[in-house]
Protein backbone atom coordinates (compact mmCIF):
# COMPACT_ATOMS: atom_id res chain seq x y z
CA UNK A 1 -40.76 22.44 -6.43
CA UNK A 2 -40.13 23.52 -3.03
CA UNK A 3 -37.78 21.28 -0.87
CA UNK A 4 -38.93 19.91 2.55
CA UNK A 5 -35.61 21.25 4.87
CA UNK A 6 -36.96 19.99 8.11
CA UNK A 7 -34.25 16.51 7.52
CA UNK A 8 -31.69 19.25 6.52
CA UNK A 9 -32.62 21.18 10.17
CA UNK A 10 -32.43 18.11 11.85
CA UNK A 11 -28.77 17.24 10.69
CA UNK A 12 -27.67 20.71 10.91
CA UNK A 13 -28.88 20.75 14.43
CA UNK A 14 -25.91 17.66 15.11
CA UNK A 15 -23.06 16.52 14.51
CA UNK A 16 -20.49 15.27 12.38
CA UNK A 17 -20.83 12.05 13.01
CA UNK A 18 -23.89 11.68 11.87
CA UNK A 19 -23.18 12.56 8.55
CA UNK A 20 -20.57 10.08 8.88
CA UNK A 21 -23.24 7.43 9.80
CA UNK A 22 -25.48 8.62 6.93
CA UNK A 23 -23.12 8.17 4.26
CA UNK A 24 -22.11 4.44 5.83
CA UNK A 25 -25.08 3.77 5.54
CA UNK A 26 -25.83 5.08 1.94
CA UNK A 27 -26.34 3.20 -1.68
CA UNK A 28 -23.37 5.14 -2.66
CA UNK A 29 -20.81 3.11 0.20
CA UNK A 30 -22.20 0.39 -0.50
CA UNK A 31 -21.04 0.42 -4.41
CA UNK A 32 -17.53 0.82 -3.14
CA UNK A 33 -15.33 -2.44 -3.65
CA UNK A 34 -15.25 -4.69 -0.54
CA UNK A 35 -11.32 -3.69 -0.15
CA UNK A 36 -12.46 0.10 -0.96
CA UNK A 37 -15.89 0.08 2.18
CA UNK A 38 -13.22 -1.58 4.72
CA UNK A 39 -10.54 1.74 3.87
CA UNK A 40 -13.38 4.03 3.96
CA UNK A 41 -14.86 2.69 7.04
CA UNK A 42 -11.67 2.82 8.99
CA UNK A 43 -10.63 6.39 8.36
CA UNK A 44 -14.08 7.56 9.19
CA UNK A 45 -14.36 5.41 12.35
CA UNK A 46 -11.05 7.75 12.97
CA UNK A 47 -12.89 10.75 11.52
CA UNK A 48 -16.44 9.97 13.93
CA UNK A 49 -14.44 9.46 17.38
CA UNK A 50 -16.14 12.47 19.55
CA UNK A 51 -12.06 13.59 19.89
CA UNK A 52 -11.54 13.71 16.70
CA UNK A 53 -14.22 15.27 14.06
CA UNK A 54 -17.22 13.31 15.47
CA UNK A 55 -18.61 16.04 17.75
CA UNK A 56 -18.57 19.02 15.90
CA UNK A 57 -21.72 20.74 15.31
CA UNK A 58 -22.38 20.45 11.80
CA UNK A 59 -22.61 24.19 10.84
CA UNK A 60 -19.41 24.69 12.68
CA UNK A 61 -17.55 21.66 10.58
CA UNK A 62 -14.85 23.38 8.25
CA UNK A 63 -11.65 23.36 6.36
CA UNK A 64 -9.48 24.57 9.17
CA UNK A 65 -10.94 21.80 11.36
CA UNK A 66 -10.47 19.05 8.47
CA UNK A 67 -6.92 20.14 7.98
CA UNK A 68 -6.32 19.67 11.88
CA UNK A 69 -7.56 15.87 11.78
CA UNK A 70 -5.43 15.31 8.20
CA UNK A 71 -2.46 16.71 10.27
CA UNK A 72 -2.76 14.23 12.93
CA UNK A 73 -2.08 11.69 10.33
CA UNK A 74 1.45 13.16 9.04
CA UNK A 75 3.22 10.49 10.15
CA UNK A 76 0.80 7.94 7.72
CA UNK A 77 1.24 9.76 4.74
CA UNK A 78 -0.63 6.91 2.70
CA UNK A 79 -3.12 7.26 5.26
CA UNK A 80 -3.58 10.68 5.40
CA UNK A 81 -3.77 11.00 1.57
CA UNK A 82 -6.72 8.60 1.65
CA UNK A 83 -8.55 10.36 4.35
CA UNK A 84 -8.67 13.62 2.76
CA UNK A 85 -10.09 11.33 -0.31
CA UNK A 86 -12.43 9.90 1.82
CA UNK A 87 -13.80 13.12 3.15
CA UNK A 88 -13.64 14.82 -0.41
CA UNK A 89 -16.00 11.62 -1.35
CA UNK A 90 -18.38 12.12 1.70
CA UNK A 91 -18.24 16.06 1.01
CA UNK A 92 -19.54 15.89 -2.66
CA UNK A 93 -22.25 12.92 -1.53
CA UNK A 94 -23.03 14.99 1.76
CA UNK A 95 -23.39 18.46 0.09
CA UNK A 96 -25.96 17.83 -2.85
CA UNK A 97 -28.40 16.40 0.27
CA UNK A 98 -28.63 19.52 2.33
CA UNK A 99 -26.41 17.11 4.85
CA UNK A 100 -23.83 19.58 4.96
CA UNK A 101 -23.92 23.30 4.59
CA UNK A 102 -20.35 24.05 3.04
CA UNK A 103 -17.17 22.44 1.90
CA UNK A 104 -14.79 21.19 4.30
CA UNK A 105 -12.12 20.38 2.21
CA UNK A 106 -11.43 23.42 0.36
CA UNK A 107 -7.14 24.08 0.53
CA UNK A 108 -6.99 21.32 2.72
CA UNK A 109 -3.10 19.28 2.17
CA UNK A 110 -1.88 15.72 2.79
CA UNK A 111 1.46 16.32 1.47
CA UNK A 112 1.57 12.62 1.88
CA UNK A 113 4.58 10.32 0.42
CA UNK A 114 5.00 12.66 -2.63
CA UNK A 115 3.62 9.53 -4.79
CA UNK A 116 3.55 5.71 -4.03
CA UNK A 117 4.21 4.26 -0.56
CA UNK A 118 8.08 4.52 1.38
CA UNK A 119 10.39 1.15 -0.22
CA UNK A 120 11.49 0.24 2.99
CA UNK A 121 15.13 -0.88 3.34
CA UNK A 122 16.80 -4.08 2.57
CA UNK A 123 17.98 -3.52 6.14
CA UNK A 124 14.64 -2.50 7.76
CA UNK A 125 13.29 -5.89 5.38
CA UNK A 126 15.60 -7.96 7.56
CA UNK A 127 14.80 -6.23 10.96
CA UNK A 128 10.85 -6.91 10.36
CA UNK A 129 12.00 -10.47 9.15
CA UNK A 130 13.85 -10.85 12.63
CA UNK A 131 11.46 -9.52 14.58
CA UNK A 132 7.69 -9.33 13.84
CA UNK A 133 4.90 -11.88 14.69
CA UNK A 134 5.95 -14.79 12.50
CA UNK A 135 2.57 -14.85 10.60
CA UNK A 136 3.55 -11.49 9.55
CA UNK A 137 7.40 -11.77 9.04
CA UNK A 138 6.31 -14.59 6.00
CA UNK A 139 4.27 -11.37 4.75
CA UNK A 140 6.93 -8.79 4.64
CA UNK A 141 9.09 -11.95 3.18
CA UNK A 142 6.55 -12.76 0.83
CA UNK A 143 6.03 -8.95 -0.34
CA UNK A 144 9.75 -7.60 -0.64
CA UNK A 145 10.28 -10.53 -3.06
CA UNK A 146 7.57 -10.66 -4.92
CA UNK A 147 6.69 -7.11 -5.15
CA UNK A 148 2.38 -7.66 -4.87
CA UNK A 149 0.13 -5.68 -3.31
CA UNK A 150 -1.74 -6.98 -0.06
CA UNK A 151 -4.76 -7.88 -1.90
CA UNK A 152 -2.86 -10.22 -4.10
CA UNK A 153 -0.54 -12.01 -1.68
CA UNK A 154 -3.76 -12.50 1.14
CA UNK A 155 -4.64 -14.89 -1.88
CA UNK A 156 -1.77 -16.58 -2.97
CA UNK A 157 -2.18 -20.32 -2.36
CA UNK A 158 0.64 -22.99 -2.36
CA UNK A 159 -1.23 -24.74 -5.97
CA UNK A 160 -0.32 -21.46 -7.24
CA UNK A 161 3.41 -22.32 -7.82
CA UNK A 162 5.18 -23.62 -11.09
CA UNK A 163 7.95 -24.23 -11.91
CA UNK A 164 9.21 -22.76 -15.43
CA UNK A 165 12.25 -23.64 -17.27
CA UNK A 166 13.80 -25.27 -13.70
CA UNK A 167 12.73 -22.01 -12.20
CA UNK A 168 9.90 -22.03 -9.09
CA UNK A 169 7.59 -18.79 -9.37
CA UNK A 170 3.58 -18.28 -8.67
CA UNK A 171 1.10 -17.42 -10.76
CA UNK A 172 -0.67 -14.40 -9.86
CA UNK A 173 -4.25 -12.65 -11.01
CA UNK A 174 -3.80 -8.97 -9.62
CA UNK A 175 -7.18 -8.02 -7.94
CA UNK A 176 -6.84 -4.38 -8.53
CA UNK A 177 -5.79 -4.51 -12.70
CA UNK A 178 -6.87 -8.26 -13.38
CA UNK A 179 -3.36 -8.77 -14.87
CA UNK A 180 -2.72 -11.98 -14.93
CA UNK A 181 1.87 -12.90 -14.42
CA UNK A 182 4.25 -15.33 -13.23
CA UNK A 183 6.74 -13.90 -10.08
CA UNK A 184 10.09 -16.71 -10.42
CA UNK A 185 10.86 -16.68 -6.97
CA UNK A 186 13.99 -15.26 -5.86
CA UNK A 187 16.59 -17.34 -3.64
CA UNK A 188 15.98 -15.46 -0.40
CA UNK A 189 12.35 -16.36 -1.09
CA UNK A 190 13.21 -20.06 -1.86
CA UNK A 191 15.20 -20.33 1.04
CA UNK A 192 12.74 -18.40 3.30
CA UNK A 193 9.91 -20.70 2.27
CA UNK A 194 11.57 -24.23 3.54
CA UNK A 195 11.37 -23.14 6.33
CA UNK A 196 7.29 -22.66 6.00
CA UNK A 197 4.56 -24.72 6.54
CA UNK A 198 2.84 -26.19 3.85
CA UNK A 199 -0.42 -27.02 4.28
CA UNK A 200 -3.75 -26.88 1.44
CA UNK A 201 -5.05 -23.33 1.35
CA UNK A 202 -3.50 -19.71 1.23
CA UNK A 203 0.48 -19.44 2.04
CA UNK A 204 -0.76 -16.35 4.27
CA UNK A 205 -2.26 -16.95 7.48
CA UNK A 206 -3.32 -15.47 10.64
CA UNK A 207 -2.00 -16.40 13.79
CA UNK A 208 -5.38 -18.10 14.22
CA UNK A 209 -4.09 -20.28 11.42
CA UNK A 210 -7.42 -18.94 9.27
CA UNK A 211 -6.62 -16.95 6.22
CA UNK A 212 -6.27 -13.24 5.88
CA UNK A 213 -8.70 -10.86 4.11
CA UNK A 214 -6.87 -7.90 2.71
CA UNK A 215 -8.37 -4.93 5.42
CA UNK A 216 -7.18 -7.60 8.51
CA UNK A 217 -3.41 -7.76 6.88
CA UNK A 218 -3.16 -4.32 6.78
CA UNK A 219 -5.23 -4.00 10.78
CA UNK A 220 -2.36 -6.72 11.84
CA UNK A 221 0.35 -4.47 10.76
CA UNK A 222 -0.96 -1.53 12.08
CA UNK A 223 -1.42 -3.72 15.55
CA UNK A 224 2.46 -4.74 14.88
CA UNK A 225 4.34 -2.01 14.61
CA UNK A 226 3.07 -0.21 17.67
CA UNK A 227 5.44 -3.14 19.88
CA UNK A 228 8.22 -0.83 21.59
CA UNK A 229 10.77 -3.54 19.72
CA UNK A 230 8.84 -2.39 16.71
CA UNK A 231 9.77 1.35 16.61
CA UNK A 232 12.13 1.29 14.06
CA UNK A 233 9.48 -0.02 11.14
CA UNK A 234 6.70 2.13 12.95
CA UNK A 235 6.41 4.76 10.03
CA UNK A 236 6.27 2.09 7.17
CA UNK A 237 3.33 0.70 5.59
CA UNK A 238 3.03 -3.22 4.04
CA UNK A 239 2.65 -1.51 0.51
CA UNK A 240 5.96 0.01 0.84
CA UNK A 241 7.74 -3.35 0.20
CA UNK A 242 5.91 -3.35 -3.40
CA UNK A 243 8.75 -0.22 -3.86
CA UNK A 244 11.45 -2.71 -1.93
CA UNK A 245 11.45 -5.21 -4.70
CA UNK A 246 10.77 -2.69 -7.77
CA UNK A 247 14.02 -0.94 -6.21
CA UNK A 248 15.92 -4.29 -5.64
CA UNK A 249 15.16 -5.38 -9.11
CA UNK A 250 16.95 -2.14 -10.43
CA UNK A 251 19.76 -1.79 -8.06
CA UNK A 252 20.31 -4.88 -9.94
CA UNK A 253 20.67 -3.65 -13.03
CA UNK A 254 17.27 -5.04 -14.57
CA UNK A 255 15.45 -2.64 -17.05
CA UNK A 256 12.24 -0.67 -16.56
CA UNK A 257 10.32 -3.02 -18.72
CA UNK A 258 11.51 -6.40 -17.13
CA UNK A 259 10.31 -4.78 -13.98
CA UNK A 260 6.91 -4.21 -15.11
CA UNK A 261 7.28 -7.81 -16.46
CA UNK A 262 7.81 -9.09 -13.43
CA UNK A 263 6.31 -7.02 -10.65
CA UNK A 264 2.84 -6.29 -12.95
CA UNK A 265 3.19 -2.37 -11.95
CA UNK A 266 3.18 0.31 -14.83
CA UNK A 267 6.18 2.13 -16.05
CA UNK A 268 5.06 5.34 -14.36
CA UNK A 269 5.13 3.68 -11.25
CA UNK A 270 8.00 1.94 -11.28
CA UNK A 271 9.97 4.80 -12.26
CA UNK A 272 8.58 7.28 -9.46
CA UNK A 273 9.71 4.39 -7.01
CA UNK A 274 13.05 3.79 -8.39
CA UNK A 275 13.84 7.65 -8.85
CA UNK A 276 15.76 8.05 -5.62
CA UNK A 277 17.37 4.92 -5.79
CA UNK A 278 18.53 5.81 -9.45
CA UNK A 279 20.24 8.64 -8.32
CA UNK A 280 22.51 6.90 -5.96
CA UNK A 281 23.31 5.01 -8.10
CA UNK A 282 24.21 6.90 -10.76
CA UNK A 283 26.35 8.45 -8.24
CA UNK A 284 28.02 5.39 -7.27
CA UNK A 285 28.77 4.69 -10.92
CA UNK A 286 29.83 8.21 -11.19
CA UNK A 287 32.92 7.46 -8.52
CA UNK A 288 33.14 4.24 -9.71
CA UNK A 289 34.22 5.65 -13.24
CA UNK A 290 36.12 8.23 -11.85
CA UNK A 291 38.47 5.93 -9.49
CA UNK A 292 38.45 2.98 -12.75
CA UNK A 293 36.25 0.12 -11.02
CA UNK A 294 33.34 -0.62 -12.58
CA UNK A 295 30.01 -2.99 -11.26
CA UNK A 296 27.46 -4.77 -12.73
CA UNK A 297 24.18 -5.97 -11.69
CA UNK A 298 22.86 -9.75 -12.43
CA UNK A 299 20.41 -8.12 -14.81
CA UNK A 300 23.01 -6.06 -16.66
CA UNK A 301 25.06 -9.15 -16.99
CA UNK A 302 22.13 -10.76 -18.23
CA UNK A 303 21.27 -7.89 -20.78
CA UNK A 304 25.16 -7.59 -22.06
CA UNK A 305 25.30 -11.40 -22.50
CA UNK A 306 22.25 -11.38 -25.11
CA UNK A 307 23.15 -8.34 -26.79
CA UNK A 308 26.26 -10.35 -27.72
CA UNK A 309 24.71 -13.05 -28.45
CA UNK A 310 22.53 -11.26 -30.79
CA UNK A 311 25.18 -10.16 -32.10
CA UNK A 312 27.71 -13.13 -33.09
């Protein structure tokens, strides 16, 4: 059957941002999670701009041009991973509908963050504390301790809390796995959180006082950290504190599984973001050994004290 190509002439004949447009406005976007569309729209909003991809001639889109707009993202390596996903998406939905007349992916790199998102300091933690918006200080608070992603603490809601053997924690559903856990609370939390609010509703909210949907926490950060008193947090992303608490809990002493436990991450995961952290401190144990001082974590303490109690 022979194909009519005059839509196929007519998009060739314009630009990239039409394609763009097309696939916004196609069945196929519209299946995408609500979290997913609000990603996907952003980078391509970024992709569409007429100084960016948006006003290249369609048969004059390629690789080389891709790679460019990828490049500009370096220093948003979660971002730029995702956009290159996000074009690879609109690529394969693009190219079986005569909208585009070649790949423009093929060899493109986003090195990226080499797997999972930057664990920002316990020092940069205490800077953003200090000195971001207060509606968003409670969130970097509320993330390095709890170790959720944004989806999950944008619905945390004060009802959510119980207390467990003495011990204050919430109960979380995770949006992306539909793991259901309890987080105890750690002190810093505890203490961070009398000085909070409470009111009925979400513990998160905007400076508007209205709740947060997951795309707006991330927009607010974004917003944030381009304040000149800002700079130093300017290459970390909100999911990066996730890392913070996995690595917290280790530097601790705690065990891969009681991390996954708590946190609600897979092993795989917590292991790629402890890896750097493990190896300083195996080298601090190293010197530790070799000068005859030894230290121990809570959660080793914790781990030695019921292996002998197991065993007495």
């Amino acid at each position: 059957m022979r194909r009519d190509n005059s839509s196929k002439l007519a998009t060739t004949d314009g630009v990239f941002a039409r394609v763009i447009n097309e696939y916004l406005a196609s069945t196929k976007f519209q299946k995408l999670s609500p979290n997913t569309r609000a990603t996907y729209r952003w980078l391509l909003l970024l992709a569409e701009h007429p100084d960016s991809l948006g006003s290249v001639p369609i048969d004059r889109i390629r690789p080389a041009l891709v790679q460019a707009f990828l490049d500009a993202l370096a220093d948003r390596p979660a971002a730029q991973q995702k956009a290159q996903t996000v074009l690879k998406s609109l690529e394969k939905w693009a190219i079986v509908r005569d909208l585009l007349p070649r790949p423009i992916t093929t060899g493109t790199e986003a090195p990226g963050s080499d797997g999972g998102h930057t664990p920002w300091t316990d020092e940069q933690v205490a800077y953003g504390e200090r000195h971001a918006s207060f509606h968003l200080s409670k969130a970097i608070t509320l993330a390095a301790n709890t170790g959720q992603r944004g989806s999950d603490l944008v619905t945390m809601r004060w009802t959510d809390i119980e207390t467990v053997d003495g011990l204050p924690g919430i109960n979380v559903k995770q949006k992306k796995t539909g793991l259901e856990i309890w987080i105890p609370f750690t002190k810093a939390l505890l203490a961070a959180m009398q000085r909070w609010e409470r009111r009925p509703g979400f513990i998160l909210l905007k400076r508007d006082g209205q709740p947060f949907i997951r795309q707006q926490l991330t927009d607010a950060w974004d917003r944030e950290r381009e304040r000149p008193e800002m700079a130093p947090l300017q290459s970390l992303v909100m999911h990066g504190l996730r890392g913070t608490a996995v690595v917290r809990l280790r530097r601790k002493g705690c065990s891969i599984p009681q991390i996954c436990d708590m946190v609600g991450m897979s092993e795989q995961m917590v292991r790629r973001y402890c890896r750097k952290s493990d190896q300083k401190e195996n080298a601090i144990a190293a010197i530790y050994r070799l000068d005859g001082t030894k230290i121990e974590g809570t959660c080793g303490e914790q781990n030695r004290e019921k292996n002998q109690n197991a065993s007495s």
